[in-house]
N, C-alpha and C. Protein backbone atom coordinates (compact mmCIF):
# COMPACT_ATOMS: atom_id res chain seq x y z
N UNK A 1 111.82 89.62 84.33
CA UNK A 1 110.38 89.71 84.21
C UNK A 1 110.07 90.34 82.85
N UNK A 2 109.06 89.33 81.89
CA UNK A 2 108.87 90.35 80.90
C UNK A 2 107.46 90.86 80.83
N UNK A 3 107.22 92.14 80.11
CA UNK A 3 106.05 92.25 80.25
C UNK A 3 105.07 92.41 78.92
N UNK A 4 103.77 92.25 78.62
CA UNK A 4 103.03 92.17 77.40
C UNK A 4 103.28 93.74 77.24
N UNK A 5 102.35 93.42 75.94
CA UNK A 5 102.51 95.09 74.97
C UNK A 5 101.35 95.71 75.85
N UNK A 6 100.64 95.32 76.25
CA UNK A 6 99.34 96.43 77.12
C UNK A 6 99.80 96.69 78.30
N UNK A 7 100.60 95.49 79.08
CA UNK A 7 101.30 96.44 80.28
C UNK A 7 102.19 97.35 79.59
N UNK A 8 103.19 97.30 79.06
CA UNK A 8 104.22 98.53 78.52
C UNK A 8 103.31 99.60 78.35
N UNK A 9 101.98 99.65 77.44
CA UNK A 9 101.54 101.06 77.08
C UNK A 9 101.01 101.12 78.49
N UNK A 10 100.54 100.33 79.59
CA UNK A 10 99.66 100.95 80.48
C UNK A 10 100.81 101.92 81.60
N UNK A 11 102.46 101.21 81.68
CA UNK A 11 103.11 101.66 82.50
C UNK A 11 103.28 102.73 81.87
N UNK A 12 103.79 103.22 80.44
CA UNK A 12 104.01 104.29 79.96
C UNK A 12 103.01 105.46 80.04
N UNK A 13 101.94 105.05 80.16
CA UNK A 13 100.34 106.06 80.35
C UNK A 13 100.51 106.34 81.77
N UNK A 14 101.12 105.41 82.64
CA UNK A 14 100.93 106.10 83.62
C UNK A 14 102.39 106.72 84.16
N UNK A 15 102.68 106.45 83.55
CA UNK A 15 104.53 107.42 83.43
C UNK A 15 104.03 109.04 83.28
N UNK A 16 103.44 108.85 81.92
CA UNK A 16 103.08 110.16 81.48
C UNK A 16 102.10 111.17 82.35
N UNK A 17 101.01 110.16 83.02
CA UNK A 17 100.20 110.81 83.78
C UNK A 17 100.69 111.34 84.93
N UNK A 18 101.71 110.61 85.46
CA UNK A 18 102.22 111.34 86.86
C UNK A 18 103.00 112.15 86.90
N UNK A 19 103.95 112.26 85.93
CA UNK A 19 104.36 113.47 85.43
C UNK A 19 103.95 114.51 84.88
N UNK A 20 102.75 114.68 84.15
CA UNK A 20 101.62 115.53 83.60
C UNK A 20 101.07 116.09 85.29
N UNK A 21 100.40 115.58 85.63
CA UNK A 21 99.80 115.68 87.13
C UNK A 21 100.58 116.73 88.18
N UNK A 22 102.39 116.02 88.49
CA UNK A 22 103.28 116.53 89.29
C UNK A 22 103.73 118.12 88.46
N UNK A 23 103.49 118.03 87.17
CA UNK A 23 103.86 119.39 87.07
C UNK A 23 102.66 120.83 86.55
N UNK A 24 101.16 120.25 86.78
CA UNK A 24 100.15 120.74 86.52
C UNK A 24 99.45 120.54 87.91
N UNK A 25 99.28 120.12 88.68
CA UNK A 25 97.91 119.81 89.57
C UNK A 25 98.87 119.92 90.86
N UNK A 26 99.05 118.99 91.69
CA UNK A 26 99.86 118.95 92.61
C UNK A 26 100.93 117.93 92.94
N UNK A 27 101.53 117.86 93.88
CA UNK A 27 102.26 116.25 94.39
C UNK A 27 101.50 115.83 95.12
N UNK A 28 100.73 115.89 95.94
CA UNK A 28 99.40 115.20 96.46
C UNK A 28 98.64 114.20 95.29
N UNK A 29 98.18 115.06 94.63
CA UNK A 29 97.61 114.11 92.90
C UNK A 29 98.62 113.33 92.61
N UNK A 30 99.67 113.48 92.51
CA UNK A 30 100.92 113.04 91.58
C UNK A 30 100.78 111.51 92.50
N UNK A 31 101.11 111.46 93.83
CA UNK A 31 101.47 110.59 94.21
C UNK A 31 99.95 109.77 94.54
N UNK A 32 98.69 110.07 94.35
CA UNK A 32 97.68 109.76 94.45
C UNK A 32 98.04 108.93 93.27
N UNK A 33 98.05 109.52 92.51
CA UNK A 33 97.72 108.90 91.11
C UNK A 33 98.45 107.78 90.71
N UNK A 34 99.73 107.95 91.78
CA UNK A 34 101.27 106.75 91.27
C UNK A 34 100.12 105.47 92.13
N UNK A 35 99.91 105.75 93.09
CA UNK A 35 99.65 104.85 94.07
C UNK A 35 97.95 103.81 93.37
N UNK A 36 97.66 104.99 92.70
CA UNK A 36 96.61 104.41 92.23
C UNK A 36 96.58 103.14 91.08
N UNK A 37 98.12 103.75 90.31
CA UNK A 37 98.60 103.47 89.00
C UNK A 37 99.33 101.74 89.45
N UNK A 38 100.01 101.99 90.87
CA UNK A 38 100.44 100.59 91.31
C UNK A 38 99.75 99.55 91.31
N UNK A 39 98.61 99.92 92.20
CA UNK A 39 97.67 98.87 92.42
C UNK A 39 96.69 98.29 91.41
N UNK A 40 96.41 99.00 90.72
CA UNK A 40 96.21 99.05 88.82
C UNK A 40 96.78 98.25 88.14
N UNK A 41 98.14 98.13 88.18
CA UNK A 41 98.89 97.41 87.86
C UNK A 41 99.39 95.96 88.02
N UNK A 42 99.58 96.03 89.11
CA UNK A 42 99.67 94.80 89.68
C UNK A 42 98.12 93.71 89.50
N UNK A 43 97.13 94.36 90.13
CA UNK A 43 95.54 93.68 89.83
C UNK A 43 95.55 93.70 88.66
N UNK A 44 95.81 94.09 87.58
CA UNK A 44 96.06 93.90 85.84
C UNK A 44 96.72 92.60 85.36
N UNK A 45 98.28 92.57 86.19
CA UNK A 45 99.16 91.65 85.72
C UNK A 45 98.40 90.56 86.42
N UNK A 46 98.24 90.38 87.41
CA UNK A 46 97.18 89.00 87.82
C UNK A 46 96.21 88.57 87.22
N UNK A 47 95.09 89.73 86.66
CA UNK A 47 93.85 89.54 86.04
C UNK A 47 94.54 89.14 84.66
N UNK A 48 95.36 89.53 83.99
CA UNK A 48 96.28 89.49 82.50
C UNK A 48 96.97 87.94 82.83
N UNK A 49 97.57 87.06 83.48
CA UNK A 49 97.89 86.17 84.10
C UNK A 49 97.34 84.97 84.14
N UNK A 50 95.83 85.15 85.09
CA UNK A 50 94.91 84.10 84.85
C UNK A 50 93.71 84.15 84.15
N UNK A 51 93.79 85.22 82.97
CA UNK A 51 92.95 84.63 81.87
C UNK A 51 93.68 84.13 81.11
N UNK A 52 95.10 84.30 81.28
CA UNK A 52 96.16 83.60 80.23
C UNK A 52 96.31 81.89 80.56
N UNK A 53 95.71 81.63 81.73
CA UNK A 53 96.18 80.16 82.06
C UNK A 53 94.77 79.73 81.51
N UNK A 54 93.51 80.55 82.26
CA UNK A 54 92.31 79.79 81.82
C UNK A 54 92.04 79.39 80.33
N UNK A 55 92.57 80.29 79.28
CA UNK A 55 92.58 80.20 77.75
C UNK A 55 93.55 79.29 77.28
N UNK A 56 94.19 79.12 77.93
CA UNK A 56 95.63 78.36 77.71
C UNK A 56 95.59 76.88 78.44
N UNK A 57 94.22 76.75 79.36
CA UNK A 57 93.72 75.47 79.75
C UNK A 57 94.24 75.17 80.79
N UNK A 58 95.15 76.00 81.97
CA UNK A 58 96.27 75.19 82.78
C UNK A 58 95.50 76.21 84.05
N UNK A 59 94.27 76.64 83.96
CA UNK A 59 93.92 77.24 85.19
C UNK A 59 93.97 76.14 86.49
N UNK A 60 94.08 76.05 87.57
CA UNK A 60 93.89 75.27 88.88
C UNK A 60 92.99 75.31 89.06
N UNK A 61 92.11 73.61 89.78
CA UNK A 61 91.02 73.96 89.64
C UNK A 61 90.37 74.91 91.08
N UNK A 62 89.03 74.70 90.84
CA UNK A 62 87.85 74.84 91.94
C UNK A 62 88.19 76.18 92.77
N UNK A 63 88.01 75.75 93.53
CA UNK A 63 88.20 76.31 94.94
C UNK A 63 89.16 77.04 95.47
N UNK A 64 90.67 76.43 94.62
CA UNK A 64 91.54 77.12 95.06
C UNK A 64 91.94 78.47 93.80
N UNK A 65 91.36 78.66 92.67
CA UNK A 65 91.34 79.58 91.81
C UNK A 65 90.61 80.41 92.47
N UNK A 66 89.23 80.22 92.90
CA UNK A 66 88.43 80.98 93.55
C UNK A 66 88.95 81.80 94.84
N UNK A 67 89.39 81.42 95.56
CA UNK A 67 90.29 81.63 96.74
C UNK A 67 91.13 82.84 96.26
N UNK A 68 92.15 82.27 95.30
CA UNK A 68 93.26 83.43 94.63
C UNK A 68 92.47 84.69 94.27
N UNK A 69 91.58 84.33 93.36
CA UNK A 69 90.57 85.33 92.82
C UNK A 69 90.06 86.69 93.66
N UNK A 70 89.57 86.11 95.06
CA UNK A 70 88.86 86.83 95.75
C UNK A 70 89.85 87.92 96.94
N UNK A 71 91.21 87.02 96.82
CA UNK A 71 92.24 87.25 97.58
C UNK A 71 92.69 88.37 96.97
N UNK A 72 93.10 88.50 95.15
CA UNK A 72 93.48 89.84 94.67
C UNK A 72 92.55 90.96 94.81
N UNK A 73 91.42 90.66 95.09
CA UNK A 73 90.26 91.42 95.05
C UNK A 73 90.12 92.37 96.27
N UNK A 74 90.66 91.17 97.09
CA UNK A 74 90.23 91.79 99.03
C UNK A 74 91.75 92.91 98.97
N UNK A 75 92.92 92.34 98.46
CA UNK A 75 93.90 93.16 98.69
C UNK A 75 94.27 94.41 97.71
N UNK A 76 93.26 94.32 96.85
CA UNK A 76 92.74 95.77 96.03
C UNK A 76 92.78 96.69 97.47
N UNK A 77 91.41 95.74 97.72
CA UNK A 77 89.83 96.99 98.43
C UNK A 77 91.22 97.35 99.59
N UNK A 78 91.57 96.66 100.32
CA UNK A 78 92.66 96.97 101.37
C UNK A 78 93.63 98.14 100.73
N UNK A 79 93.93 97.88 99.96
CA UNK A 79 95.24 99.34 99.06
C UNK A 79 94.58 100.42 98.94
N UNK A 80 93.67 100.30 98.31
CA UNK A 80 92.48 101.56 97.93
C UNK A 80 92.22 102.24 99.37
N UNK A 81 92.25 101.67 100.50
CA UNK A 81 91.67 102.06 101.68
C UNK A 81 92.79 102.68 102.34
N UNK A 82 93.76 102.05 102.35
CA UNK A 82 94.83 102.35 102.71
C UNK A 82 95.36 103.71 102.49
N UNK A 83 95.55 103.71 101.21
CA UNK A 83 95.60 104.75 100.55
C UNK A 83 95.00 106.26 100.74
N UNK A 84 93.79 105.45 100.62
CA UNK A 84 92.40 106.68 101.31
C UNK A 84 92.87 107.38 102.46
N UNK A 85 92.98 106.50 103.47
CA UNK A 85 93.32 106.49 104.92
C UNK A 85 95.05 107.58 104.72
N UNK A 86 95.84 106.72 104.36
CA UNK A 86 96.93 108.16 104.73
C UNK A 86 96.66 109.23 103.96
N UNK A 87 95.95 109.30 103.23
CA UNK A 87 95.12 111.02 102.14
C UNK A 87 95.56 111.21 101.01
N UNK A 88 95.22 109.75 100.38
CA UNK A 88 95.31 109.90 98.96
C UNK A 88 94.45 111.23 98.61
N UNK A 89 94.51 112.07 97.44
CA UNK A 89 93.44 112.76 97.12
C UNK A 89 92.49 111.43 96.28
N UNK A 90 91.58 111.24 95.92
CA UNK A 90 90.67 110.55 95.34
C UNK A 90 90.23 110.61 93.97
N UNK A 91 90.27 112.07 93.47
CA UNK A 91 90.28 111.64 92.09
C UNK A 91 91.34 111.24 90.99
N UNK A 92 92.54 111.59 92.05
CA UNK A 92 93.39 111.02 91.51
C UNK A 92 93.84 109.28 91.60
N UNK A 93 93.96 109.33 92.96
CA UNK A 93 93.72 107.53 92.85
C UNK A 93 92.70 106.89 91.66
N UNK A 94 91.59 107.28 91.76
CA UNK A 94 90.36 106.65 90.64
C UNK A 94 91.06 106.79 89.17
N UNK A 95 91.93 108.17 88.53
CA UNK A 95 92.47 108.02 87.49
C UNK A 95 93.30 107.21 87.27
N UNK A 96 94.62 106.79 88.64
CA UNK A 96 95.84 105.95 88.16
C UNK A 96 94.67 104.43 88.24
N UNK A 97 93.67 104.11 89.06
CA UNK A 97 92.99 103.01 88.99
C UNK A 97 92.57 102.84 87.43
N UNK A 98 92.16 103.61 86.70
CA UNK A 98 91.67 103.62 85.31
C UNK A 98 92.46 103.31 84.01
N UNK A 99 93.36 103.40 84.52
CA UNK A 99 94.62 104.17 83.63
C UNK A 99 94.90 102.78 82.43
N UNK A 100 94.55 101.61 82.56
CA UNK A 100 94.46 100.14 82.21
C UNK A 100 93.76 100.35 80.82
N UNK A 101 92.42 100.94 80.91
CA UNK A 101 91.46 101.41 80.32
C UNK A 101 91.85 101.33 78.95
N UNK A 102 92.67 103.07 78.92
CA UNK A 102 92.95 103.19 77.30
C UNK A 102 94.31 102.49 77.03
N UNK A 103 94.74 101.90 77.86
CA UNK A 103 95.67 101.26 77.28
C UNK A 103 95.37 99.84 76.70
N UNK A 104 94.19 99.17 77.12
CA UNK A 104 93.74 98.42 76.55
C UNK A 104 92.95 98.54 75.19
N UNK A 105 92.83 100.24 75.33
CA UNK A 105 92.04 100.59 73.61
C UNK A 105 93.37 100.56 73.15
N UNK A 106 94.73 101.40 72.72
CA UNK A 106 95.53 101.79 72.45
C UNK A 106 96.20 100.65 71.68
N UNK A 107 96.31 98.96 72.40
CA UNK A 107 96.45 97.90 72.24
C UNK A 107 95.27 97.33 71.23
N UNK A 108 94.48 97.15 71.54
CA UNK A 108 93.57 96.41 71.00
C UNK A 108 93.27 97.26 69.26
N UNK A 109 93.39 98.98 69.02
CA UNK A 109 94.00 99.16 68.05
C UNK A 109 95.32 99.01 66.92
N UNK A 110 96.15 98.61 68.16
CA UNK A 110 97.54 98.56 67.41
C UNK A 110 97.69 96.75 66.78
N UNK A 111 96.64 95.92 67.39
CA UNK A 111 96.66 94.81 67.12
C UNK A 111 95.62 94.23 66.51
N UNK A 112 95.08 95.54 65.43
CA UNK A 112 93.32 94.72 65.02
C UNK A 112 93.65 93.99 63.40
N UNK A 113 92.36 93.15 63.59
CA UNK A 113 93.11 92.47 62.11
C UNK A 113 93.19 93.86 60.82
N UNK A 114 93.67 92.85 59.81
CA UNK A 114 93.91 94.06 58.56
C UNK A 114 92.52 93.62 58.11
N UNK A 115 92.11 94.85 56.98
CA UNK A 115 91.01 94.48 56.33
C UNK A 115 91.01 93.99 55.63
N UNK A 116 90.25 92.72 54.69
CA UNK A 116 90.68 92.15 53.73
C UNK A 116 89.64 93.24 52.36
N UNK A 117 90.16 93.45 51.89
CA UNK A 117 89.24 94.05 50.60
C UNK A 117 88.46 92.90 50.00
N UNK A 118 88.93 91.61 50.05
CA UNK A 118 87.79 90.30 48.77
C UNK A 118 87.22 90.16 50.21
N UNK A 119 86.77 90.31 51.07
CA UNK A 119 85.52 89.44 52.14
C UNK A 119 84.54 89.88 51.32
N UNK A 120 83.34 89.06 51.20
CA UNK A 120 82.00 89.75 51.18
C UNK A 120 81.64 90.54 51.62
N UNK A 121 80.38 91.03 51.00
CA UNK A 121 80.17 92.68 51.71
C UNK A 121 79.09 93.32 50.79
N UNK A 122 78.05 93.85 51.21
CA UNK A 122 76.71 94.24 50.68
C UNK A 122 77.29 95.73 50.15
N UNK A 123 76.70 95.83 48.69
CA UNK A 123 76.15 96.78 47.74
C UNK A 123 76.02 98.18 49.29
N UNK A 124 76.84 99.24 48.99
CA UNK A 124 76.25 100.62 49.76
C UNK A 124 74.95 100.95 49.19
N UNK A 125 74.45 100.36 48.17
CA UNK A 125 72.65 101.03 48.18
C UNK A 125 71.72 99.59 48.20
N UNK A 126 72.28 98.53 48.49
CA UNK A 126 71.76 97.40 48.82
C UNK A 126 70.34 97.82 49.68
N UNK A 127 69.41 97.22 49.63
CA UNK A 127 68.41 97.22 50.61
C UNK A 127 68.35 96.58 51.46
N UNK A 128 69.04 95.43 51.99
CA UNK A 128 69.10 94.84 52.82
C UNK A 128 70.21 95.32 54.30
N UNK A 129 70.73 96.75 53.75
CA UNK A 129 71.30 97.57 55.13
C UNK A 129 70.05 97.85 55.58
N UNK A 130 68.91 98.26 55.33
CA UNK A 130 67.67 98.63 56.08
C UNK A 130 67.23 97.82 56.58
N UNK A 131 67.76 96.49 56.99
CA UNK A 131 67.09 95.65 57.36
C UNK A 131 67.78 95.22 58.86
N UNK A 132 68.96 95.62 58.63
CA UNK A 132 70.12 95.47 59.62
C UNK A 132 69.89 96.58 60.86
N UNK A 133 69.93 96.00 62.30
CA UNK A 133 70.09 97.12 62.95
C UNK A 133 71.57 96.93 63.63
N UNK A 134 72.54 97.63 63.47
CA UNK A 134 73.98 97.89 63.83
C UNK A 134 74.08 97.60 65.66
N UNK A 135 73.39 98.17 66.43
CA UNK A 135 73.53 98.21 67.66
C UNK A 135 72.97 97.03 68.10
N UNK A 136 72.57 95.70 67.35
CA UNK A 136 72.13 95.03 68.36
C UNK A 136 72.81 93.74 67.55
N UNK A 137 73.10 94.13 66.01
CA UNK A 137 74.41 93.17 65.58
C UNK A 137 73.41 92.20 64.76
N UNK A 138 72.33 92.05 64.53
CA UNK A 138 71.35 91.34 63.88
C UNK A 138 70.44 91.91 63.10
N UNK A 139 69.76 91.41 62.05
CA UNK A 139 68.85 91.91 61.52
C UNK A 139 67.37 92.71 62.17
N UNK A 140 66.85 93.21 61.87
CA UNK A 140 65.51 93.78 62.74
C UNK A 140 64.11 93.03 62.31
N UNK A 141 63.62 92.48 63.97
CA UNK A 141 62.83 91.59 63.55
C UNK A 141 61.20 92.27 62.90
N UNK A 142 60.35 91.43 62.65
CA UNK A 142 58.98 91.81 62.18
C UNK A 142 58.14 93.01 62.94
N UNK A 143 57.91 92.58 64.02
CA UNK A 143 57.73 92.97 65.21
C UNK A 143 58.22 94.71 65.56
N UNK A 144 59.55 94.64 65.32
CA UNK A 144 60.02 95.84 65.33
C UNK A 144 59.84 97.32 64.59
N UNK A 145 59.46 96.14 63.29
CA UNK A 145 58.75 97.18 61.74
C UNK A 145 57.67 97.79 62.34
N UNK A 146 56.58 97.62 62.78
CA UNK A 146 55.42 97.78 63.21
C UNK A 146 55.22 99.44 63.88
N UNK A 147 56.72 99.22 64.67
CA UNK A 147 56.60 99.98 65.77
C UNK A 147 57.19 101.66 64.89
């Protein structure tokens, strides 16, 4: 079985976390957190899986994707419960559930393009940065001046 570079950092994050946890917090957490970190995992490598077929064009169709879909979903909510039920502690489950998170930042840094120095690129006292609003990724319309 091999695995991508975001599962490796996500298993290693949660390597670290349960060991951080088991020797700071408790073994209650510790194993909350493993259990959390499993099911995390696994719903990752599936979700990591079939966006790889859908991008890659070889998804199955209709009904029976949908089916699979809802099936990893139901046997989440079932683990999570499960879990609950023999006494997971809870904030620890919710952390190993998370744990995907920064490993998907961690990744998505280690793999961003380089910068090119010749792209285009506006004058730092250009006037037309005042025209730009950053958070919405477009220029600012007429309308907006007003206000």
């Amino acid at each position: 079985m091999t695995f991508d570079p975001i599962e490796r950092w996500n298993l290693t994050l949660c390597a670290g976390a349960i060991a951080a946890s088991l020797a700071l917090v408790s073994p209650l957490f510790a194993w909350s957190l493993a259990a959390g970190a499993a099911l995390e995992a696994v719903n990752f490598r599936g979700l990591r899986g079939a966006a790889h077929a859908l991008f890659a064009g070889q998804l199955p169709g209709g009904r029976r994707w949908t089916a699979a879909f809802g099936a990893r979903f139901a046997l989440l909510t079932v683990g999570i419960a499960v879990a609950i039920y023999v006494g997971a502690h809870p904030v620890g489950l919710v952390i190993g559930l998370s744990l995907v998170i920064p490993a998907a930042i961690i990744e998505a840094w280690r793999t961003r393009p380089e910068i090119d120095p010749n792209a285009p690129a506006l004058a730092a006292d250009d006037e037309l940065w005042d025209r730009w609003n950053p958070w919405l990724a477009r220029e600012i319309a007429d309308e907006e001046d007003d206000e």
